[in-house]
Protein backbone atom coordinates (compact mmCIF):
# COMPACT_ATOMS: atom_id res chain seq x y z
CA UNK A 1 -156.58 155.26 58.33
CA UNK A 2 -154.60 158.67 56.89
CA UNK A 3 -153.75 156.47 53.54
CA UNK A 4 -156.92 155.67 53.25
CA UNK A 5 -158.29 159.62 53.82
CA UNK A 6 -155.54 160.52 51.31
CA UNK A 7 -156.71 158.07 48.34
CA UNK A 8 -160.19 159.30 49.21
CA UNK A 9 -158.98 162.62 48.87
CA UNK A 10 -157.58 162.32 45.73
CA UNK A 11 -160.21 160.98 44.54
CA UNK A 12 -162.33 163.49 45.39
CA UNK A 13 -160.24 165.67 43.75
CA UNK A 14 -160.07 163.96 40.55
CA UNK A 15 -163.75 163.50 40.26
CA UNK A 16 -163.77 167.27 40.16
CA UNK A 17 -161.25 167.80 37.94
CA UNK A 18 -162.71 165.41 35.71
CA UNK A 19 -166.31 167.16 35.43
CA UNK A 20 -164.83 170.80 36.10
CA UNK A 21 -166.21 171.96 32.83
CA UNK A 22 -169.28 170.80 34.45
CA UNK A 23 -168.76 172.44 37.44
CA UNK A 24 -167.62 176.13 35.96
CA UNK A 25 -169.56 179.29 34.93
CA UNK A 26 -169.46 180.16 31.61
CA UNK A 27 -166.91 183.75 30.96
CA UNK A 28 -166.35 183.75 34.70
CA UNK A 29 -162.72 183.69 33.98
CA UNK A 30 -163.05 187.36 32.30
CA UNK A 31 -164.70 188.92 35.72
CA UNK A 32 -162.83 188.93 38.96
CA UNK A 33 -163.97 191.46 41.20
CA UNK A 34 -167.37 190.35 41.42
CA UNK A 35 -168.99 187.89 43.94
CA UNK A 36 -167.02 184.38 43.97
CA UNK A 37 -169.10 180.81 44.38
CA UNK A 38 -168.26 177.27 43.78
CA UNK A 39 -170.34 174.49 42.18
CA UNK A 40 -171.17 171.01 43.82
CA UNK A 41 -172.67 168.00 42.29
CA UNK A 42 -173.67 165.84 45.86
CA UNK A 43 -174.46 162.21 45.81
CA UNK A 44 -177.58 161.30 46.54
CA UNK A 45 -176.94 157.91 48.21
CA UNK A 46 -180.95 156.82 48.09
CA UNK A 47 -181.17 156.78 44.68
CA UNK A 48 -177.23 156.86 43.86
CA UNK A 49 -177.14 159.74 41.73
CA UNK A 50 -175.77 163.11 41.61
CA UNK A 51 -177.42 166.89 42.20
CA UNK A 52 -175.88 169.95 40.59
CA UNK A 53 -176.37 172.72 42.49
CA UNK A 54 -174.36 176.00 42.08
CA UNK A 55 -176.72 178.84 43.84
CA UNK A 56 -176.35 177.90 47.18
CA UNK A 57 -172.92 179.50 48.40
CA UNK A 58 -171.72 182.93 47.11
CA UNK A 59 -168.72 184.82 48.81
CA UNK A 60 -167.23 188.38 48.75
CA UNK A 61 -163.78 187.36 48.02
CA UNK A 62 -161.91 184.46 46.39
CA UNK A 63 -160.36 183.96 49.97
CA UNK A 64 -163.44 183.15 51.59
CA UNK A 65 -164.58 181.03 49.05
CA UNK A 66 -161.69 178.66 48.99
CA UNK A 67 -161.80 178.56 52.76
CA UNK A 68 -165.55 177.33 52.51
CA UNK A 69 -164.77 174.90 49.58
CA UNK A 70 -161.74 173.60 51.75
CA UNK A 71 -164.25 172.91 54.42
CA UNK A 72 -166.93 171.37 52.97
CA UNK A 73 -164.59 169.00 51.34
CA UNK A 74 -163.26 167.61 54.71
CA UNK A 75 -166.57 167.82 55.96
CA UNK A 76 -167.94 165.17 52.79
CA UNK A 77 -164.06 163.45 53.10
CA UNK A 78 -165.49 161.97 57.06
CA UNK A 79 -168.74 160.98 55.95
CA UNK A 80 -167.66 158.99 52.52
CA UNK A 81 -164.69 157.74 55.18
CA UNK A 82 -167.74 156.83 57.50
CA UNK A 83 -169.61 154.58 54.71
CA UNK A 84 -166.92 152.69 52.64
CA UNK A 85 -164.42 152.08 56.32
CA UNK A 86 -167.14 151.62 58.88
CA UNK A 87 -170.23 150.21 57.10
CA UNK A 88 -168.41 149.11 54.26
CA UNK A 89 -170.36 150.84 51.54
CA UNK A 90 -168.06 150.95 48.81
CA UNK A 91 -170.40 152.42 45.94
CA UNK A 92 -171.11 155.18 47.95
CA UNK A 93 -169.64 158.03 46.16
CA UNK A 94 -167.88 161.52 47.17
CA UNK A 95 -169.50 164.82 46.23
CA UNK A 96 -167.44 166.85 43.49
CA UNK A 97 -166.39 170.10 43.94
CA UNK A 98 -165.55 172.72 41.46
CA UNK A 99 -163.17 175.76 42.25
CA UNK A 100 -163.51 179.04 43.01
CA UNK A 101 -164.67 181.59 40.13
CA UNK A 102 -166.75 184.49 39.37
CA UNK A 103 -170.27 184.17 40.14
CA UNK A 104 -172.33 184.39 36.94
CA UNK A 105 -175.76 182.91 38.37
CA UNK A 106 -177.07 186.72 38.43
CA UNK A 107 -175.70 187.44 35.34
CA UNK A 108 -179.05 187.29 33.31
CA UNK A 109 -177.47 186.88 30.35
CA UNK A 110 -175.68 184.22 31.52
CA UNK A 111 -176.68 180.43 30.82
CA UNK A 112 -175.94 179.83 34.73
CA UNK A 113 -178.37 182.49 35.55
CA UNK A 114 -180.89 182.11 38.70
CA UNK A 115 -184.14 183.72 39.23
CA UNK A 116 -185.12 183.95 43.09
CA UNK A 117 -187.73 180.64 42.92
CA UNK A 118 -184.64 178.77 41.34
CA UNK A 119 -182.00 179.61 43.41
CA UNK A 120 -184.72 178.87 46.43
CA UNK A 121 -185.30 175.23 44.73
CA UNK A 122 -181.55 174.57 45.12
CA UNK A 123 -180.89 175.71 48.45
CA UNK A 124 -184.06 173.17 49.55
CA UNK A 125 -182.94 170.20 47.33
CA UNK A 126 -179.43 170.65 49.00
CA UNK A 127 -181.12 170.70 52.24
CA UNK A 128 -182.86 167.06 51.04
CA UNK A 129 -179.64 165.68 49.97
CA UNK A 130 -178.15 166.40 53.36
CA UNK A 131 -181.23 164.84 55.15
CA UNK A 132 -181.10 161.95 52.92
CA UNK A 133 -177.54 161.07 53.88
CA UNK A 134 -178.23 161.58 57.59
CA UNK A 135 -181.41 159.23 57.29
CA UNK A 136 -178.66 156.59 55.86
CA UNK A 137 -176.51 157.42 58.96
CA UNK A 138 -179.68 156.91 61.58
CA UNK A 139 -180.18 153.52 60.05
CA UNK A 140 -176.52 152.50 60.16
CA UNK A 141 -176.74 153.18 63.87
CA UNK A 142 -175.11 156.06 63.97
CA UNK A 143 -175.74 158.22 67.33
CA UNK A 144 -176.83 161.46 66.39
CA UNK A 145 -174.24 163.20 68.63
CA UNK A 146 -171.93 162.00 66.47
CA UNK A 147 -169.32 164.33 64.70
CA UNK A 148 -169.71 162.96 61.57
CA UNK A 149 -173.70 162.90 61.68
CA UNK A 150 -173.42 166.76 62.99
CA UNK A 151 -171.33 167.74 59.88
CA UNK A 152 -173.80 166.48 57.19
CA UNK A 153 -175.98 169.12 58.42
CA UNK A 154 -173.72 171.63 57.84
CA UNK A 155 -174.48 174.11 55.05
CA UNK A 156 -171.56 175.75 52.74
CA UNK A 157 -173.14 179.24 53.85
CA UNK A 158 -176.50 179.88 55.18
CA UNK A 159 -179.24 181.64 52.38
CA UNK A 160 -178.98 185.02 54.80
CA UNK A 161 -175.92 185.08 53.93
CA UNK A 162 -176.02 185.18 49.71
CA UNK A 163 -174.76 188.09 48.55
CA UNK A 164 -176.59 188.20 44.93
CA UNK A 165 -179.89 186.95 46.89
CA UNK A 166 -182.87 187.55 48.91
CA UNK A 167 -181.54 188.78 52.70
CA UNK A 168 -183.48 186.25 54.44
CA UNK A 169 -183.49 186.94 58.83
CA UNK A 170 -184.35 184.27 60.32
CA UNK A 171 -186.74 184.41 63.44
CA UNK A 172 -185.20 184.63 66.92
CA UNK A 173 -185.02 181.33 68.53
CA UNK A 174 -185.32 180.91 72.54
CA UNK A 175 -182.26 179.16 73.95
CA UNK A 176 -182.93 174.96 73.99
CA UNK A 177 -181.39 171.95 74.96
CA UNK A 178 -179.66 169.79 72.24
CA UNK A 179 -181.22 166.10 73.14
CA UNK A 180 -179.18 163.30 71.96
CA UNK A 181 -180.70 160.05 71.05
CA UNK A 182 -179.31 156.43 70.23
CA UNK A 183 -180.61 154.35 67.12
CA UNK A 184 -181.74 151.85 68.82
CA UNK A 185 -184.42 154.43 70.25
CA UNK A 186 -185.39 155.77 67.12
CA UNK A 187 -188.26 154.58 65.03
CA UNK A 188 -187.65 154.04 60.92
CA UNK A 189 -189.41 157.12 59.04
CA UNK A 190 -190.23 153.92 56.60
CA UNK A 191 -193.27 152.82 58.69
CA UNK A 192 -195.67 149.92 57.54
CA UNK A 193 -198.14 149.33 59.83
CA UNK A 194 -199.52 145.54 59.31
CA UNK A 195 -202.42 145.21 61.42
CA UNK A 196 -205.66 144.92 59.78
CA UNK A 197 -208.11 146.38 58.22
CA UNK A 198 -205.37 148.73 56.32
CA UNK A 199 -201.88 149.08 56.02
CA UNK A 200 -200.59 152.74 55.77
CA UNK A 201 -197.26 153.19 54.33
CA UNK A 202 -195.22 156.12 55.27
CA UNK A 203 -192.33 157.87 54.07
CA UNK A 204 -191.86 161.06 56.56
CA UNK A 205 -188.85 163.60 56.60
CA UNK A 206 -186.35 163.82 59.49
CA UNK A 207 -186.63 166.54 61.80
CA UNK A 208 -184.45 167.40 64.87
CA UNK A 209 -185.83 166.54 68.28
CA UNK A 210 -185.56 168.77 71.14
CA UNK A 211 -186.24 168.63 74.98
CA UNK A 212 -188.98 171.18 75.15
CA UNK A 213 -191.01 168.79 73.01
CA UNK A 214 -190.75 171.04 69.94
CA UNK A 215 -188.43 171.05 66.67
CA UNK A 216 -185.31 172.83 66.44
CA UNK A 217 -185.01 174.95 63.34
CA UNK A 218 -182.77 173.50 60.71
CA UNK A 219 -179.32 175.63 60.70
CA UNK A 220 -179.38 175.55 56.98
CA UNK A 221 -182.44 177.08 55.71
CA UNK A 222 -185.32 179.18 56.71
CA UNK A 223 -187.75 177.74 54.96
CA UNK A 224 -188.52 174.05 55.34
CA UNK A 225 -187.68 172.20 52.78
CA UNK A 226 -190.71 169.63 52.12
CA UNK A 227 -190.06 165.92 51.95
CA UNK A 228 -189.05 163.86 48.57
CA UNK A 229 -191.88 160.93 48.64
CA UNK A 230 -194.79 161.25 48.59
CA UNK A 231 -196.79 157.88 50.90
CA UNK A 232 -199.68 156.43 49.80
CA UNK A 233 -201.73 153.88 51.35
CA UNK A 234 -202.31 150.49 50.38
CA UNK A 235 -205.80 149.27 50.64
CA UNK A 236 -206.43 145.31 51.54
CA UNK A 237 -209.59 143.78 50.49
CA UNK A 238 -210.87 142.61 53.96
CA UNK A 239 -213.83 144.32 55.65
CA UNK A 240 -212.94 146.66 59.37
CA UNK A 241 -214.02 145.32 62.21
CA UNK A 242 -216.59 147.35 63.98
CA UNK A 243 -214.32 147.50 67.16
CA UNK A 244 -210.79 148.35 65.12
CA UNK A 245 -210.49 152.08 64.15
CA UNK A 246 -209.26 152.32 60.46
CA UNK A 247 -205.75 154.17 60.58
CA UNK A 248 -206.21 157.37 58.14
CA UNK A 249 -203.02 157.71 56.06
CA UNK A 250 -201.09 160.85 55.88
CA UNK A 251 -201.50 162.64 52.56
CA UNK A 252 -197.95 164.35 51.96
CA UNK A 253 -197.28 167.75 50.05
CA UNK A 254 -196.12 167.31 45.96
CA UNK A 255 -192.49 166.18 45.86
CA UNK A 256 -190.34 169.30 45.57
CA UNK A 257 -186.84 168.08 45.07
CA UNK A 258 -187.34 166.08 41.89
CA UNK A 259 -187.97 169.35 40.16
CA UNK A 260 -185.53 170.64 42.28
CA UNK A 261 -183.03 168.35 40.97
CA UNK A 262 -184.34 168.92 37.39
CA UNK A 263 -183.97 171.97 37.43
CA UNK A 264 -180.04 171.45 38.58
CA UNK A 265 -180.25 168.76 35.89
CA UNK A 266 -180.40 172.15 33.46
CA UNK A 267 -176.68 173.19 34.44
CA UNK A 268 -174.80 171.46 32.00
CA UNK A 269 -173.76 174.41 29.62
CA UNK A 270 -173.34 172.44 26.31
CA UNK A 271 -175.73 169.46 25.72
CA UNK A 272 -177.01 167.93 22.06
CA UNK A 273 -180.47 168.99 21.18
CA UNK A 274 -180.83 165.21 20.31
CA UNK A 275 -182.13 163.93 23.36
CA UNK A 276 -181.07 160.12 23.84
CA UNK A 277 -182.93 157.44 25.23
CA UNK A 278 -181.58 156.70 29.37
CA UNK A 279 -179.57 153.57 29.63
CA UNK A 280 -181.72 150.60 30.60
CA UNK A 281 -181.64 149.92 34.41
CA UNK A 282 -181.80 146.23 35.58
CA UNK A 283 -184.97 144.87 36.86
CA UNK A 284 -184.96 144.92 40.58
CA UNK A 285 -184.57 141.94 42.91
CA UNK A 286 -186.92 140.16 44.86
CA UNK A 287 -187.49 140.65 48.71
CA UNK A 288 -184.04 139.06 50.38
CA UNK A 289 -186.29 137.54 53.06
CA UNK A 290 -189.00 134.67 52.00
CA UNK A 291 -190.05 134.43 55.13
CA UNK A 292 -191.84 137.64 55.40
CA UNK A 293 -195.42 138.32 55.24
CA UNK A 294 -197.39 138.28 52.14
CA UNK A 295 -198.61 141.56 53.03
CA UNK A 296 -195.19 143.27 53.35
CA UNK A 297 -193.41 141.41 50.18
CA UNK A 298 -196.87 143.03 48.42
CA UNK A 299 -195.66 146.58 49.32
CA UNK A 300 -191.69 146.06 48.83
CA UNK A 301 -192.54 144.56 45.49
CA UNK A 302 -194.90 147.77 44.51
CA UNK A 303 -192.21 150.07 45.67
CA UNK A 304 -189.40 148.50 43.81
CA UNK A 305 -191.40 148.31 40.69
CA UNK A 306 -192.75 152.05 41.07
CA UNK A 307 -188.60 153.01 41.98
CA UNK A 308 -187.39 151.05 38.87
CA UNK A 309 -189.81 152.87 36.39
CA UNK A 310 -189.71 156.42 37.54
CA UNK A 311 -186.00 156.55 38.05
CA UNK A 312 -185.25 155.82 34.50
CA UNK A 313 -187.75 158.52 33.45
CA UNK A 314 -186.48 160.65 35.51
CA UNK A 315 -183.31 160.48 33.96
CA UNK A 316 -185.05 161.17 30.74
CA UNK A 317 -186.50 164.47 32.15
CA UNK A 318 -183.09 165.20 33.27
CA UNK A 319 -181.60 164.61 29.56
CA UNK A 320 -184.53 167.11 28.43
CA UNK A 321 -183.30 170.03 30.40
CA UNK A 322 -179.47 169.43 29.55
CA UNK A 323 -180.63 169.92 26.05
CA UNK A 324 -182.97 172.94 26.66
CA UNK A 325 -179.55 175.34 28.03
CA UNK A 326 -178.52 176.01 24.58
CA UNK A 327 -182.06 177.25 23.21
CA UNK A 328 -181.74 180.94 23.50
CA UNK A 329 -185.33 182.11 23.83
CA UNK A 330 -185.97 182.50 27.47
CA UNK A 331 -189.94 181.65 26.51
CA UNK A 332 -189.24 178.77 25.17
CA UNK A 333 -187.12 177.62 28.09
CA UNK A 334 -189.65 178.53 30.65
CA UNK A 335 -192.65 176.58 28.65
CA UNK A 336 -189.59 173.27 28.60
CA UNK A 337 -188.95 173.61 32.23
CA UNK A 338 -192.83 174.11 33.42
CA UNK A 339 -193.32 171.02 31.05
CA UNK A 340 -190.69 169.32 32.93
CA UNK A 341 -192.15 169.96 36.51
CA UNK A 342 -195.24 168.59 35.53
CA UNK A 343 -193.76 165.50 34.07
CA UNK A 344 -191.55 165.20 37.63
CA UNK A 345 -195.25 165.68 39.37
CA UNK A 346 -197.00 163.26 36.97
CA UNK A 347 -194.35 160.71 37.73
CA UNK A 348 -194.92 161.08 41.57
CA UNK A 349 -198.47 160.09 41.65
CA UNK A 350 -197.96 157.27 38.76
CA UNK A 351 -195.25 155.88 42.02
CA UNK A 352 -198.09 156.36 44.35
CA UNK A 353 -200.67 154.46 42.50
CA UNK A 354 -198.36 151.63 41.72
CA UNK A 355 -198.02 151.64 45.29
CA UNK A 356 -201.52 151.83 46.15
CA UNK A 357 -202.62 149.17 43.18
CA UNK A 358 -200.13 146.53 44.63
CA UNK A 359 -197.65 144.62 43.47
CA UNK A 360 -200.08 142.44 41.49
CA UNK A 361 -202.04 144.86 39.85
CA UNK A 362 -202.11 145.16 36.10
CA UNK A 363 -200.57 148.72 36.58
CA UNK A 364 -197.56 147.42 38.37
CA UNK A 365 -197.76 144.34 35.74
CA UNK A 366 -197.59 146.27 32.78
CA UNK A 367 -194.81 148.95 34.77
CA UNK A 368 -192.81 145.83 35.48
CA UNK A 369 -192.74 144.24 32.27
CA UNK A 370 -191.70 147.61 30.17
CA UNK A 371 -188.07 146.91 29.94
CA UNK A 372 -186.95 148.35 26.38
CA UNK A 373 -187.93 151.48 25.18
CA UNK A 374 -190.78 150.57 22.83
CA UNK A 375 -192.49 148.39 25.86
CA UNK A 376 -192.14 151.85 27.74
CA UNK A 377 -193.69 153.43 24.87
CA UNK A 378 -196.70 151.55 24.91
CA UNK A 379 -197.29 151.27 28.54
CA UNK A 380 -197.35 155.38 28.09
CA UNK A 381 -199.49 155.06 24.84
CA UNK A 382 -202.21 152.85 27.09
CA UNK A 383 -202.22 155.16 29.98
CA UNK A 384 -202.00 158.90 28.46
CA UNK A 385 -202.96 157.90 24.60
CA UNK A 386 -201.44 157.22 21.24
CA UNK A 387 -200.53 161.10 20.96
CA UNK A 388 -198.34 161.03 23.74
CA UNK A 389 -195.54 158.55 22.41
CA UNK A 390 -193.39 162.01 20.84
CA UNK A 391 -194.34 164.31 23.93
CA UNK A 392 -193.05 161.60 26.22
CA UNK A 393 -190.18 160.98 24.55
CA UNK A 394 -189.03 163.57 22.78
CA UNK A 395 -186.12 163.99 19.69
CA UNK A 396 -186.18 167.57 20.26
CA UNK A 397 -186.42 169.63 23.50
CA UNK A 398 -188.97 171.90 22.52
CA UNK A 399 -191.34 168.14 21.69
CA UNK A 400 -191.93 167.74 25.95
CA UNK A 401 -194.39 171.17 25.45
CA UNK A 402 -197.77 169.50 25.78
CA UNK A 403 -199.73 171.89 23.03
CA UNK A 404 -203.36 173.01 24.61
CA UNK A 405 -206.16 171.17 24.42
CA UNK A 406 -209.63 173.75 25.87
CA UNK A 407 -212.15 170.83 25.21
CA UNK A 408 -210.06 168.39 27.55
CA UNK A 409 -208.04 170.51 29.36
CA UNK A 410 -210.65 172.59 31.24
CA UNK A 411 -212.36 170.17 33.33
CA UNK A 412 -210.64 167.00 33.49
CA UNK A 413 -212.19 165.29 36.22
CA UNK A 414 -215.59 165.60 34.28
CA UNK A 415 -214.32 163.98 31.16
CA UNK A 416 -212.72 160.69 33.06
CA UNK A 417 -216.21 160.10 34.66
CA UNK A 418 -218.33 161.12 31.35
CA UNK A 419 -220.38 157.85 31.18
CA UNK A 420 -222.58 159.15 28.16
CA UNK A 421 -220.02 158.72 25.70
CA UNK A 422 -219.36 162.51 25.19
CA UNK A 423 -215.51 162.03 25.05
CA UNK A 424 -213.39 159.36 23.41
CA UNK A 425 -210.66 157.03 24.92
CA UNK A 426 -208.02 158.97 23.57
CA UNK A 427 -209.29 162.62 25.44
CA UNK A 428 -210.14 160.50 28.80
CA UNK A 429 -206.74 158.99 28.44
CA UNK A 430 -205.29 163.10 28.24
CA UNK A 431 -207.42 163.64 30.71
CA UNK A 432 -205.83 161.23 32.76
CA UNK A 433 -202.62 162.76 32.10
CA UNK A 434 -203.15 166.16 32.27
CA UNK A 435 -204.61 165.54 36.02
CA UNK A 436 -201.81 163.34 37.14
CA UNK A 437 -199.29 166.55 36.18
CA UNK A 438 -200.92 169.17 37.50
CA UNK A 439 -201.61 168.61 41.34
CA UNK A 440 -201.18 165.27 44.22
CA UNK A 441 -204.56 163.57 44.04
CA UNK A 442 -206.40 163.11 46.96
CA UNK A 443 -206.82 159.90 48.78
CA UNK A 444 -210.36 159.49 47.46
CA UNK A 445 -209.28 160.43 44.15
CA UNK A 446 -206.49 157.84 44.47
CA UNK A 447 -208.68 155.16 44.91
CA UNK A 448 -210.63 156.24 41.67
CA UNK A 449 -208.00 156.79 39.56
CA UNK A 450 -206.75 152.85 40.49
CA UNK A 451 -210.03 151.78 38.72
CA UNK A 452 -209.63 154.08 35.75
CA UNK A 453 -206.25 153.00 34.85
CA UNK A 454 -206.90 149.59 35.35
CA UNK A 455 -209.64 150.03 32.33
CA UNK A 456 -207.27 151.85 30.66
CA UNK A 457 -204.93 148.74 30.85
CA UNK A 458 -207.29 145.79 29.86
């Protein structure tokens, strides 16, 4: 087993070494007496990417800060040990660490620089990362007294404890009892509940258990961090019973660490103001078991479909905010990244009506079938409009900014159910996308906006 740690080690290494100029502040090397921090880029293992996140350590000395990066490398070494030895996950991935160096993230001139609701998006989409992996980890059947499972948890320093940031105290906490469960007694946060007349499908967040019947505070942050996916339900065309009680599905707050992760995304110092088109991703495979209900091949189909299509856009988001660090007005780069966030929101409620519309809707269809990038272009051009081909896809950072529109913008709701003929197809089909980015739809709303973009799509 010590080889193997070793070759993992290096490798972990390596991988930073390879992206350190990634992983640096720009001019940190020309300050040395100021706060020290380290950058991280942690692998995500649900959707198998990577999160840059450089505002959620900062340390008074150089010391400290190598002792902390020392740590949370071992602490990463056990768990990527854990998932290629044990389970035999060899994709899985180690984080990459950069070194020690000057922090320049309150430098305001600096491209690395945070403001307060930025450095607060990190420290949560850290916090998600962490959760994610430990999720993996519950379903692997890993008991959750388990070393390795306690160290995921483990922040590289707490947010009270940031020098250039908010002091944040947290509450005091009445001594509790740590309860430790097995897998086997746990229940999936993935729930789909089959019996009829609905199906609710849930995707809930992880929370500590505790004896007194309450939740233990997470060690990591004060806030709680709000979960990634968003559930949605998925209606089925038979009638309740009188005697059945219709299960009510749980709406969930707007996803927070997309935009967390976009804005991450916006770390890389030097990027082309090109923007490139995000490499193709392969269609995904059918349900491994045929002999499952219709019913639940319906929802893994609509899930796979609505995973395939907003990964690869969120990649292009990702590519638009890499571009965006070398535009020097600070306007500008606020009206890029707000148009970002909305595009990251807009994308979460397109997954939850795919969901909701089913795997054989002409939604999913047409989502399934747009492979290359002009089939994506026109699936966007029959949803949002012709207009929104260049916004969508942009050659230039500054083309994401959706420009104003009063007469549409105002009151969209009205204009998608204008039955007079007041509005054209083109301003319902804004409409439609200027609703989807601004808020989470309710569950009635859902519903309605099924029918409207399946008239959009005829």
């Amino acid at each position: 087993m010590k080889p193997v740690r070793l070759l993992l080690t290096m490798g972990v290494l390596l991988a930073s070494a390879a992206s350190g100029q990634l992983l640096d502040c720009p001019s940190s090397a020309s300050r040395t007496t100021e706060p020290f921090h380290f950058h991280v880029q942690m692998y995500r293992p649900d959707t198998r990417g990577f999160l840059d996140v450089w505002g959620i350590n900062d340390f008074a000395s150089q010391s400290a800060c190598e002792r902390a990066r020392e740590a949370a490398m071992k602490r990463n070494l056990a768990v990527v040990d854990y998932f290629k030895q044990v389970r035999g996950q060899n994709q899985y991935e180690p984080d990459r660490f950069g070194t020690c160096h000057a922090d320049m993230s309150i430098d305001k001139a600096n491209p690395r620089y945070l403001t307060d609701l930025q450095r607060t998006a990190q420290v949560r989409a850290a916090e998600d990362v962490r959760e994610r992996v430990r999720e993996q980890m519950l379903r692997a059947e890993l008991p959750t007294d388990s070393e390795v499972f306690r160290d995921v948890g483990l922040p590289v320093s707490a947010p009270s404890t940031l020098i250039s940031g908010p002091k944040l105290v947290p509450i005091p906490q009445s001594a509790v009892v740590q309860t430790t469960y097995s897998p086997s007694d746990l229940k999936s946060t993935r729930a789909i509940e089959t019996g009829k007349p609905a199906i609710a499908n849930l995707d809930l967040p992880l929370v500590d258990a505790v004896s007194g019947g309450g939740t233990a505070p997470l060690a990591t942050s004060t806030a709680t961090p709000p979960p990634v996916q968003s559930a949605a339900e998925v209606p089925v065309a038979a009638e309740p019973k009188a005697a059945e009680t219709v299960p009510q599905p749980v709406p969930s707050p707007a996803p927070a660490v997309a935009p967390a992760e976009t804005a991450a995304a916006a770390t890389v110092a030097t990027a082309p103001a090109v923007l490139p088109a995000p490499a193709a991703e392969p269609a995904p495979a059918p349900p491994a078991s045929a002999a499952a209900p219709a019913s639940t091949q319906s929802v893994e189909s609509a899930e796979d479909v609505a995973d395939s299509f907003v990964a690869y856009e969120t990649q292009r988001i990702q590519s638009v905010l890499k571009a965006s660090s070398v535009i020097a007005d600070e306007a500008v780069k606020s009206k890029i990244y707000d148009a970002c966030m909305q595009r990251i929101q807009l994308l979460s409620n397109l997954r939850a009506l795919i969901e909701v519309s089913g795997a054989k809707s002409r939604l999913a269809a047409n989502a399934r079938a747009a492979h290359s990038e002009e089939e994506r272009l026109q699936f966007v051009s029959r949803l949002f409009g012709d207009g929104m081909k260049s916004h969508w896809a942009p050659k230039d950072a500054t083309d994401v900014i959706l420009p104003p529109d009063p007469a549409v913008d105002e009151d969209v709701e009205h204009v998608l159910r204008d039955a007079a003929g007041k509005y054209s197809e083109q301003q319902k089909r804004r409409a439609l996308y200027v609703l989807l980015s601004s808020g989470q739809p309710t569950e009635d709303q859902q519903l309605w906006l099924t029918t409207i973009v399946d008239s959009f799509l005829q």
